[in-house]
Protein backbone atom coordinates (compact mmCIF):
# COMPACT_ATOMS: atom_id res chain seq x y z
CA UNK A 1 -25.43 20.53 8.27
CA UNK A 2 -27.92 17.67 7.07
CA UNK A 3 -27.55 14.76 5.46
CA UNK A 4 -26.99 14.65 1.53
CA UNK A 5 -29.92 14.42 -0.98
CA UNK A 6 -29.46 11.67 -3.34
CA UNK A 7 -29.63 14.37 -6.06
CA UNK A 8 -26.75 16.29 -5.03
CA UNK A 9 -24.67 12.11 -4.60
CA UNK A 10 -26.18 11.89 -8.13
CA UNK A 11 -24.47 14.52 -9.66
CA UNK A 12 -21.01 14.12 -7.96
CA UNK A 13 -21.09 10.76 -9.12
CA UNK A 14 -21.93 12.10 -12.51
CA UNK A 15 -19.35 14.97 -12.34
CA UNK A 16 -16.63 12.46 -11.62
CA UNK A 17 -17.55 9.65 -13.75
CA UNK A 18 -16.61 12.34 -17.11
CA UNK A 19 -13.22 12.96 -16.05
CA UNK A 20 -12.14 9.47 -15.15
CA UNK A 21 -8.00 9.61 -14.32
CA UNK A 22 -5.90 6.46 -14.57
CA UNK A 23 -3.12 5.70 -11.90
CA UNK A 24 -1.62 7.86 -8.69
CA UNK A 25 -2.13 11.24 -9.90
CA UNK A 26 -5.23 12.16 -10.45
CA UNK A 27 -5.56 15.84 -10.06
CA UNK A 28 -8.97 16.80 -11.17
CA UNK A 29 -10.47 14.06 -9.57
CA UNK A 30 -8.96 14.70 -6.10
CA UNK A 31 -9.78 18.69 -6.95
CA UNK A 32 -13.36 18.08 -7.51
CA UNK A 33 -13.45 15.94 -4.41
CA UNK A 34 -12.08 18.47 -1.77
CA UNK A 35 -14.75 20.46 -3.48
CA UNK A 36 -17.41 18.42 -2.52
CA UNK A 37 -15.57 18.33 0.89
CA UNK A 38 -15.18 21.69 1.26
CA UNK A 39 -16.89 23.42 4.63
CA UNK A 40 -17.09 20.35 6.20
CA UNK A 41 -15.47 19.58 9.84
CA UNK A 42 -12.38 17.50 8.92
CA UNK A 43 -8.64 17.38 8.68
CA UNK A 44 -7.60 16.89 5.92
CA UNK A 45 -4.06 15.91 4.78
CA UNK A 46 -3.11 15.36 1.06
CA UNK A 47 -0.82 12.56 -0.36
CA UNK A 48 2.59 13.62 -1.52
CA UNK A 49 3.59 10.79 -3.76
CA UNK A 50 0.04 10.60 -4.84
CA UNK A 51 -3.25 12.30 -5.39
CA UNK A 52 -4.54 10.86 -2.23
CA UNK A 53 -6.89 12.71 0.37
CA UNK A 54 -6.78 11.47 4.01
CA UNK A 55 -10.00 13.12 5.99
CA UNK A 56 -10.20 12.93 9.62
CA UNK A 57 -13.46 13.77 11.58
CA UNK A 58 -13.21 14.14 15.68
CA UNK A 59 -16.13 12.58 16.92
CA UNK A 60 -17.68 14.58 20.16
CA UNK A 61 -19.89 12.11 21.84
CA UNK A 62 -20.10 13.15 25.52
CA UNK A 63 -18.33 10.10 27.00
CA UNK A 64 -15.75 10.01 24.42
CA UNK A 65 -12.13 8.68 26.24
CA UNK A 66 -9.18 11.23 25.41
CA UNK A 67 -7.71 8.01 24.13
CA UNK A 68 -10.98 7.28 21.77
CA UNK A 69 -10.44 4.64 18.67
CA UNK A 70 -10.57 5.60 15.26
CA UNK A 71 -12.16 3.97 12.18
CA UNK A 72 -11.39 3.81 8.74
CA UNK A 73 -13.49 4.16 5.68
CA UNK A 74 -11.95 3.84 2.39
CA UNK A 75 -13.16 4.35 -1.79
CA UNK A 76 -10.94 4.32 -4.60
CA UNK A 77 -10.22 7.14 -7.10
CA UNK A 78 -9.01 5.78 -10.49
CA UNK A 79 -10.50 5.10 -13.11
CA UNK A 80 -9.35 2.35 -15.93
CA UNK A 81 -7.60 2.53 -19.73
CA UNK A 82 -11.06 1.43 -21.48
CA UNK A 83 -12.76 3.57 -24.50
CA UNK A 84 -16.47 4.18 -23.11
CA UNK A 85 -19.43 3.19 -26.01
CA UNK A 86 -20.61 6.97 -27.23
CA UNK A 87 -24.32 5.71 -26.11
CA UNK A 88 -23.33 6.12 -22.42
CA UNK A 89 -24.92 7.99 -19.88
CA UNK A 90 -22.71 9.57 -18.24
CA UNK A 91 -20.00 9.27 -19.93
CA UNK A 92 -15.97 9.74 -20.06
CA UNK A 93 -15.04 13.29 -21.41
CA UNK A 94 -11.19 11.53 -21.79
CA UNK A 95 -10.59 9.45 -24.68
CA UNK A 96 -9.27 6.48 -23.84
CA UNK A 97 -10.26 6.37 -20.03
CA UNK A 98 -13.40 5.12 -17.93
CA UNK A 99 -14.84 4.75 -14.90
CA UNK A 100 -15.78 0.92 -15.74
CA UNK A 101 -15.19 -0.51 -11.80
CA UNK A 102 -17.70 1.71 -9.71
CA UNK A 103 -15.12 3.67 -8.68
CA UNK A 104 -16.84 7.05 -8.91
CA UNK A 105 -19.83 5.46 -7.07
CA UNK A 106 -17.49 4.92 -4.39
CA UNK A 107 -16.35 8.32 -3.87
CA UNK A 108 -19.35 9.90 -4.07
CA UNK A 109 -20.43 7.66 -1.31
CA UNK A 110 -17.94 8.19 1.05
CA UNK A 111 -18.62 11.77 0.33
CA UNK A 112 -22.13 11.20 1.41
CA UNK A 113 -21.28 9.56 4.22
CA UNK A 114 -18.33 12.32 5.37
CA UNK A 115 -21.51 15.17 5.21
CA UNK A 116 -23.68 12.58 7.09
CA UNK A 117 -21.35 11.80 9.75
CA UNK A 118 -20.07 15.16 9.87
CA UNK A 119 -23.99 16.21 10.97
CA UNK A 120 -23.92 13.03 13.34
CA UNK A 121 -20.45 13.90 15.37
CA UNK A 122 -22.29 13.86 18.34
CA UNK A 123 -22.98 10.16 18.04
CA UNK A 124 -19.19 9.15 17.18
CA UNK A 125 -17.06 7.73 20.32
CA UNK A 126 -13.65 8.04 18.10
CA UNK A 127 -12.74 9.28 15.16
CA UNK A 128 -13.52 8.71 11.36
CA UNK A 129 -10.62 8.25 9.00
CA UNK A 130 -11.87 9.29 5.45
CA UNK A 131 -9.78 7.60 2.86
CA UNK A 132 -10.01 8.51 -0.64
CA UNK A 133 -7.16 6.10 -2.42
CA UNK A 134 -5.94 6.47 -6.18
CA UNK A 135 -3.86 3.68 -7.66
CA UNK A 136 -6.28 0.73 -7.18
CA UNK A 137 -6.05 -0.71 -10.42
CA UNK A 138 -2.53 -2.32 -10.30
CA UNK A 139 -0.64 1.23 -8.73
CA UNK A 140 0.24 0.06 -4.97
CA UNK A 141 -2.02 2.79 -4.30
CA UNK A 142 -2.90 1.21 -0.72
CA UNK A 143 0.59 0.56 -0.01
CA UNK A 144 1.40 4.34 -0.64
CA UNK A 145 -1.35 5.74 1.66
CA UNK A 146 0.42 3.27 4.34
CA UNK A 147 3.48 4.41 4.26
CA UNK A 148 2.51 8.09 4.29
CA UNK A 149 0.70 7.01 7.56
CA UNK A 150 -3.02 6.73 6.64
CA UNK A 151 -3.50 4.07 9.08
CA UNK A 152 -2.65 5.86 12.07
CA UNK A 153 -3.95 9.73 10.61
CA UNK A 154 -6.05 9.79 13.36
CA UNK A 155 -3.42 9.20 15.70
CA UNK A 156 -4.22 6.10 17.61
CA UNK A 157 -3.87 3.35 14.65
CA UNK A 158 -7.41 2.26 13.31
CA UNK A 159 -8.57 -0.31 15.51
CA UNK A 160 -11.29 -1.14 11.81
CA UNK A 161 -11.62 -0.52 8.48
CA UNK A 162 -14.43 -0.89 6.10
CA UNK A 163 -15.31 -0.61 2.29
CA UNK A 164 -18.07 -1.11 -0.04
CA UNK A 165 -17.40 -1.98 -3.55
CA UNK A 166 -20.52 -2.10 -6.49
CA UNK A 167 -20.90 -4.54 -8.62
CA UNK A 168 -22.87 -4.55 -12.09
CA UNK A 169 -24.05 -7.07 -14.60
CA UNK A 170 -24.48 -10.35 -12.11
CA UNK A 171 -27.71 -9.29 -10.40
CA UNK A 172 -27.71 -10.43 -6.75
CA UNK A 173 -30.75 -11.61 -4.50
CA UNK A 174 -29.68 -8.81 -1.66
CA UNK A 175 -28.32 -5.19 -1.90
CA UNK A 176 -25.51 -5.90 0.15
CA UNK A 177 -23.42 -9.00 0.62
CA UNK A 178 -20.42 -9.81 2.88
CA UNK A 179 -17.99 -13.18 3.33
CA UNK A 180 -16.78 -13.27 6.37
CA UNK A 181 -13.08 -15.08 6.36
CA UNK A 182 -11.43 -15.10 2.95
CA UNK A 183 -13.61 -12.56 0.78
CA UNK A 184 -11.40 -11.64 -2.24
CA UNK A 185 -8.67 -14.01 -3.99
CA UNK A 186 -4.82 -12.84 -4.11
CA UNK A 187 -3.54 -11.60 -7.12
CA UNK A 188 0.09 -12.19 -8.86
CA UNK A 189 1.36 -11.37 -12.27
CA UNK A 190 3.31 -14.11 -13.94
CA UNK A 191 5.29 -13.38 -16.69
CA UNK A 192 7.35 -15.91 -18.89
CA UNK A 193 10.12 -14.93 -21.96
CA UNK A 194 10.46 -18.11 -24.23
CA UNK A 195 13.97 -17.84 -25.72
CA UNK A 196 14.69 -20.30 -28.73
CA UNK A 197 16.68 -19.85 -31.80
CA UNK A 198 14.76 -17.64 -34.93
CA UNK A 199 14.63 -18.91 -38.20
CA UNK A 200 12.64 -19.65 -41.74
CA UNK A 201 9.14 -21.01 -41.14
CA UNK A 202 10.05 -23.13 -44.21
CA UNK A 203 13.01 -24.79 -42.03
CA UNK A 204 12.18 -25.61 -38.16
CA UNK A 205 14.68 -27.88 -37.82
CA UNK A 206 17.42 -25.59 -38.47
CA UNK A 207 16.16 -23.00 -35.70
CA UNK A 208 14.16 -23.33 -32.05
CA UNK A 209 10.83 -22.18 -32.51
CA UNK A 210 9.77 -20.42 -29.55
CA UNK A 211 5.90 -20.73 -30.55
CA UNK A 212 4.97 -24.25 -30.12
CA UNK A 213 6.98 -23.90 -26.65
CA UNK A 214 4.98 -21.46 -25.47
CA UNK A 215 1.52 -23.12 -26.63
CA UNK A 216 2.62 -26.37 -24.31
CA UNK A 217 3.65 -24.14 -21.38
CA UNK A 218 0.15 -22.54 -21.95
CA UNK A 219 -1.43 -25.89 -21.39
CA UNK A 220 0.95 -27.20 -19.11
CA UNK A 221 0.19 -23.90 -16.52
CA UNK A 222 -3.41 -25.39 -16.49
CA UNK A 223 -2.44 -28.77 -15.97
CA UNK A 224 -0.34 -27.90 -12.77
CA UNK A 225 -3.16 -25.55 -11.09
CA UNK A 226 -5.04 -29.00 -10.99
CA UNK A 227 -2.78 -30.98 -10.27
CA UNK A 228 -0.31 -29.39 -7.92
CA UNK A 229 -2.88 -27.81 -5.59
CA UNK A 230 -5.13 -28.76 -3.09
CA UNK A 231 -8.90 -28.27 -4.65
CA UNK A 232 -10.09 -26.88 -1.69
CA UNK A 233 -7.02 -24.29 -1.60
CA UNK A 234 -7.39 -23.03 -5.37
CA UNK A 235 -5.24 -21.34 -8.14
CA UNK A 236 -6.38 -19.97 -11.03
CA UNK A 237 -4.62 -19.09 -14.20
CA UNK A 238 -5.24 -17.08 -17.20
CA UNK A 239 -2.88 -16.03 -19.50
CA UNK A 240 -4.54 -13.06 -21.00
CA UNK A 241 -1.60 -12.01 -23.92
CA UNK A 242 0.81 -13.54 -26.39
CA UNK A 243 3.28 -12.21 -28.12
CA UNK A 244 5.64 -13.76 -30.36
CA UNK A 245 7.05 -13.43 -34.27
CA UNK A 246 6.37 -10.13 -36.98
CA UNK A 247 5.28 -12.33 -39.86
CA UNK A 248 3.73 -15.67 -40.89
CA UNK A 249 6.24 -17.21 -42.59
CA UNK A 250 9.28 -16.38 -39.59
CA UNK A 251 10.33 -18.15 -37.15
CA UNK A 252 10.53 -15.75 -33.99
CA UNK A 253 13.57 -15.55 -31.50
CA UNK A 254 11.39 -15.04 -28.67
CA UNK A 255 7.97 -15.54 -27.28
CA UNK A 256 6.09 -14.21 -24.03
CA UNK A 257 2.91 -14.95 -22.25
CA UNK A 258 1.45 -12.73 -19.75
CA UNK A 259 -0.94 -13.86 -16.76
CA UNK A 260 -2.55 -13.41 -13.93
CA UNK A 261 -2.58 -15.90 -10.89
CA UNK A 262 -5.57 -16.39 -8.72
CA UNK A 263 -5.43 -17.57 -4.89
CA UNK A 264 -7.07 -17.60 -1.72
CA UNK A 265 -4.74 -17.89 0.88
CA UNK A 266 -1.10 -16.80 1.72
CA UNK A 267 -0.02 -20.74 1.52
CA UNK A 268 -1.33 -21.37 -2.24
CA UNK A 269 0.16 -17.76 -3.28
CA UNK A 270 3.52 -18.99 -1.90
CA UNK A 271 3.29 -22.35 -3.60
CA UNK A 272 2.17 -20.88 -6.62
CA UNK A 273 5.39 -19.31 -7.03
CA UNK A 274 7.33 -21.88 -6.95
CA UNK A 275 5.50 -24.34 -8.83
CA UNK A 276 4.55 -22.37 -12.03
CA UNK A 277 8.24 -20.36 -12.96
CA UNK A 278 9.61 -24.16 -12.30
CA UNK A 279 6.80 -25.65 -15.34
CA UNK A 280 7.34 -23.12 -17.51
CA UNK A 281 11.49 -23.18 -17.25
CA UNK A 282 10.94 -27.01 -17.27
CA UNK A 283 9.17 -27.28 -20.61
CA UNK A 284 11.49 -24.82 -22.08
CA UNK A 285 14.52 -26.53 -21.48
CA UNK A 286 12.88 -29.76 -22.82
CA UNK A 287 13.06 -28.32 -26.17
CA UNK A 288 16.57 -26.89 -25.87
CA UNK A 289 15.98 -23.86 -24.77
CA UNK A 290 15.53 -20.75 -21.86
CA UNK A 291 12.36 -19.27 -19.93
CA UNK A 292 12.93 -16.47 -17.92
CA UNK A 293 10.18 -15.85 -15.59
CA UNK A 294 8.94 -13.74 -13.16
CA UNK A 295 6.48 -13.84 -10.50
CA UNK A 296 5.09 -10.57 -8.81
CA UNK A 297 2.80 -10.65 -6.32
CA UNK A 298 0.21 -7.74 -6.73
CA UNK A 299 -2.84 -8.11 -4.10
CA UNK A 300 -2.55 -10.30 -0.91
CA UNK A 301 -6.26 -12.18 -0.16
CA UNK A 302 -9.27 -9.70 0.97
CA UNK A 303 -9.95 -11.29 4.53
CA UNK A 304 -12.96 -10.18 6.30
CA UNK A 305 -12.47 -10.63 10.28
CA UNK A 306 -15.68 -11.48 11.91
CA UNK A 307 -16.46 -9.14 14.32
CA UNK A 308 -16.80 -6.77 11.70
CA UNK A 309 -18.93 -8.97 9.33
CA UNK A 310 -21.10 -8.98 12.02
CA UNK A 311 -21.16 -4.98 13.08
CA UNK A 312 -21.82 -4.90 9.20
CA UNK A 313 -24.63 -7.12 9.27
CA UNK A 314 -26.43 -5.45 12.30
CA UNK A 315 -25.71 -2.02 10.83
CA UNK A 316 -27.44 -2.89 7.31
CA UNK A 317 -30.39 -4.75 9.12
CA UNK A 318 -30.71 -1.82 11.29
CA UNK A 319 -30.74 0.52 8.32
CA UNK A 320 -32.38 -1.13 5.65
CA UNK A 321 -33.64 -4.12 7.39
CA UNK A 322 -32.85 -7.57 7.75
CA UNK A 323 -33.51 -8.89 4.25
CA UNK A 324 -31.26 -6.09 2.76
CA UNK A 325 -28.02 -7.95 3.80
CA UNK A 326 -26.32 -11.61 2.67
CA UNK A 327 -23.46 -13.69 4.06
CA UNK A 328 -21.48 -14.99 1.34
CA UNK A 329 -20.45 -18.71 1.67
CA UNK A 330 -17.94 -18.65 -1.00
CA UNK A 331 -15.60 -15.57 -1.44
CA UNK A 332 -15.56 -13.84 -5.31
CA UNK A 333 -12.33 -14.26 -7.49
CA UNK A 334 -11.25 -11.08 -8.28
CA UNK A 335 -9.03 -8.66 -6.14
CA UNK A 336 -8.35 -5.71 -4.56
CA UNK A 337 -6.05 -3.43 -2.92
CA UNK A 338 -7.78 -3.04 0.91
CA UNK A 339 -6.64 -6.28 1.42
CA UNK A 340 -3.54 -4.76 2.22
CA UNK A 341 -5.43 -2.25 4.92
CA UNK A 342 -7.44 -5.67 5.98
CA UNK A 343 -3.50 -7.04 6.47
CA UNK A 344 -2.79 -4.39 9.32
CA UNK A 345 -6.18 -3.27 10.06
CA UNK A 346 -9.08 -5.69 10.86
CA UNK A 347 -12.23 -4.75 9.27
CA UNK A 348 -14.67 -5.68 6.40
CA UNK A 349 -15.18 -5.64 2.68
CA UNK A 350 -18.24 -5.52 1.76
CA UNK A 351 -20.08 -6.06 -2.25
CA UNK A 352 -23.34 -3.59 -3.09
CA UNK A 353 -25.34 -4.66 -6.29
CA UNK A 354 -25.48 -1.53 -8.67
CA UNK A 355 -26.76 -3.37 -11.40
CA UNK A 356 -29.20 -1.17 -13.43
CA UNK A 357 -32.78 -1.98 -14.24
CA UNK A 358 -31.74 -2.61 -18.18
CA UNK A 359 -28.73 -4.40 -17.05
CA UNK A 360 -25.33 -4.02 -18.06
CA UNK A 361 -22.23 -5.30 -18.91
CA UNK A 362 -19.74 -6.79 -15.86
CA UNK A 363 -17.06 -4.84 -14.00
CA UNK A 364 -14.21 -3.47 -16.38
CA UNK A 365 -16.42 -4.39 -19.46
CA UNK A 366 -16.77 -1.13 -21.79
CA UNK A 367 -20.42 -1.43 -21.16
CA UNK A 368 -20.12 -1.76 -17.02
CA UNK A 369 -22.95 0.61 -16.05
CA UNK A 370 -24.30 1.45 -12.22
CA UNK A 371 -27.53 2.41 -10.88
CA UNK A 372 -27.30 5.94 -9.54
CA UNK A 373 -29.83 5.29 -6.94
CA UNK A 374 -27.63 3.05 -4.46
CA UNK A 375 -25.52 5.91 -3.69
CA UNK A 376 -27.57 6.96 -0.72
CA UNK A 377 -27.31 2.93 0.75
CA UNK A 378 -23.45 2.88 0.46
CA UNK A 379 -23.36 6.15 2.07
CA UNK A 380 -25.62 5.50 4.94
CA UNK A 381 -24.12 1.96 5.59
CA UNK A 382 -20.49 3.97 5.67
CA UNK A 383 -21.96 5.80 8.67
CA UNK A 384 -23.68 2.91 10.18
CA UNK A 385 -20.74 1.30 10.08
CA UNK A 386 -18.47 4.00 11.69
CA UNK A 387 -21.10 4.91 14.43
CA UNK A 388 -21.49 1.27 15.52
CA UNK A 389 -17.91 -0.08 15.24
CA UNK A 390 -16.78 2.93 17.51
CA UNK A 391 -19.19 2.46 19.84
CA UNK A 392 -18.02 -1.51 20.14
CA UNK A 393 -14.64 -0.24 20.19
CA UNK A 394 -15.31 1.97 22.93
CA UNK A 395 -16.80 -0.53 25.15
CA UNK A 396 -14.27 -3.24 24.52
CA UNK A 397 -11.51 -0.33 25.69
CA UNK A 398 -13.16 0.00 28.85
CA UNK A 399 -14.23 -3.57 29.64
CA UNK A 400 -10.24 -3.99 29.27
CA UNK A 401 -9.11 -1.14 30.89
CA UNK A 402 -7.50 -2.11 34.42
CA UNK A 403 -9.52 0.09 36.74
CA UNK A 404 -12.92 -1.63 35.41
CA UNK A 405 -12.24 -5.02 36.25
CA UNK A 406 -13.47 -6.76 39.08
CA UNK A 407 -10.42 -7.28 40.59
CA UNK A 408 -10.13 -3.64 41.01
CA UNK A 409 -9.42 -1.74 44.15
């Protein structure tokens, strides 16, 4: 059992980018990965309310403790409701779906680092927890693999977790990057029905136009992340879709703006809340009539604890050298699902630039493409990673234990 080629990482990367599945069930995609899988040393468990795969690999270092620690390693599965350009290469074989996030880099990395670890058991103090997660994109897919006991598959709960995610089209001055403390911003959907009175557009008066309502709450939700919030805590608002009215000349009953709220921390999420249903119902009851509004938390913040920032940084110097390997002052804006593992578990997030030579377009755009050639780094900092943080865990477990202290008898 050796290590894999980046050839063979190429073309499971390739194999899963055409048949890119959206949501929690994603059977080809989880077929084609106990595939790749298949032969290898693990236990592996499927999802029943989803698609998910949970691997685990016994380590068999010679001092390993009956009681050894377990890490997790997690990629994502689906893929996202985008049309990919014809040009592509690869591209989707399903209309209507693409792999626009990385996410097929992903698993094809932790499937490279599953063979490599698999040929390095010897080395591991603990166990590996492989998990291969669908329902990233919006699904709860994190939350589902929790409750069907992914943390604890090993049977000790994971005492870390760790995941790489690419990133395209913002070339970066080092392959890998990590923020230790807040690393990813909270996510929330807000959603706000305008309800006024419909009506001839030839007669406002004699209705309550919903329209210019919703155009001052729209301006009024940017006002209050400004205003309302401490700078140094932020929030972030887009409203990404209107809807409202079937014809120029009509005055609609109803109008609705949907948006996404941006955080970083559990406080501003909170606040955030309260203070935006509470504009938006304010404004509409200035002109007479209703909002009703809803707020739904989707992501808690990605928080990176720091002894695992730092096993990550001494695992990529050690791999690929010291200049291979950034700390992050500031954390990036958009989210992601492991911050619920990184709420239970503590661990580390960490970004790898796939940007291609001739560029591409960001994350999620229809022209997001990834440079096949960092699959072999993700999947040798996956096992760098689990060989190191195991081996930390196992001393800390005997520093602590009672019969190693100096007080001993």
């Amino acid at each position: 059992m050796t290590s894999p080629t980046p050839t063979e990482l190429t073309q499971l990367r390739r194999a899963l980018h055409a048949i890119p599945e959206i949501g929690l069930s994603l059977p080809r995609t989880q077929r084609t990965l106990l595939d790749a899988l298949d032969g290898l040393p693990l236990e592996v468990r499927l999802g029943q309310a989803s698609t998910s795969i949970t691997a685990v690999l016994r380590g068999t270092h010679p001092d390993r403790a009956s009681d050894a620690p377990a890490v997790l390693l997690r990629a994502d599965m689906d893929g996202l409701p985008i049309d990919e350009p014809e040009s592509a290469d690869p591209r989707s074989e399903i209309a209507g779906a693409m792999h626009a996030c990385g996410h097929d880099l992903h698993m094809a990395m932790l499937v490279g680092a599953a063979l490599e670890l698999s040929a390095r058991r010897a080395e591991l103090r603990g166990d590996v927890v492989f998990m291969f997660q669908p329902g990233e994109e919006g699904w709860g897919g994190a939350r589902v693999m929790i409750d069907e006991g992914v943390l604890t598959a090993a049977g000790p709960e994971a005492g870390a977790a760790f995941a790489i995610h690419v990133f395209t089209g913002d070339p970066r001055p080092a392959r890998f990057e990590v923020c230790s403390g807040t690393a990813m911003a909270a996510a929330a959907a807000l959603t706000i029905e305008i309800i006024g009175r419909g009506g001839h557009g030839s007669a406002p008066h004699l209705a309550s136009d919903p329209v210019p309502t919703a155009a001052e709450t729209i301006l009024a939700l940017q006002s209050a992340t400004t205003r309302r919030f401490n700078a140094l805590d932020p929030v972030v608002v887009t409203v990404g879709q209107v809807t409202a009215g079937t014809a120029r000349n009509i005055i609609p009953d109803r109008a609705q703006l949907f948006a996404t709220v941006r955080s970083f921390s559990h406080a501003s999420q909170a606040r955030a809340a309260e203070v935006l249903p509470a504009v938006a119902e304010g404004i509409a009851h200035a002109h007479g009539q209703d909002a009703v509004v809803e707020f739904r938390p989707e992501f808690p913040p990605v928080v990176n604890e720091g002894a695992n920032v730092t096993t990550t940084v001494e695992a990529a110097s050690r791999r690929f050298g010291a200049d291979a390997v950034r700390t992050l002052d500031t954390p990036k804006t958009a989210s992601e699902d492991f911050a619920e593992i990184l709420e239970r578990v503590p661990g580390a997030f960490v970004f790898l630039d796939a940007t291609p030579s001739a560029g591409a377009g960001y994350n999620h755009s229809p022209f997001a493409a990834y440079d096949d050639s960092v699959l072999g780094d993700g999947a040798a900092l996956y096992a760098e990673f689990a060989v190191q943080r195991l081996a930390e865990l196992s001393a800390a477990d005997i520093t602590s234990h009672p019969l190693t202290r100096n007080d001993r008898a």
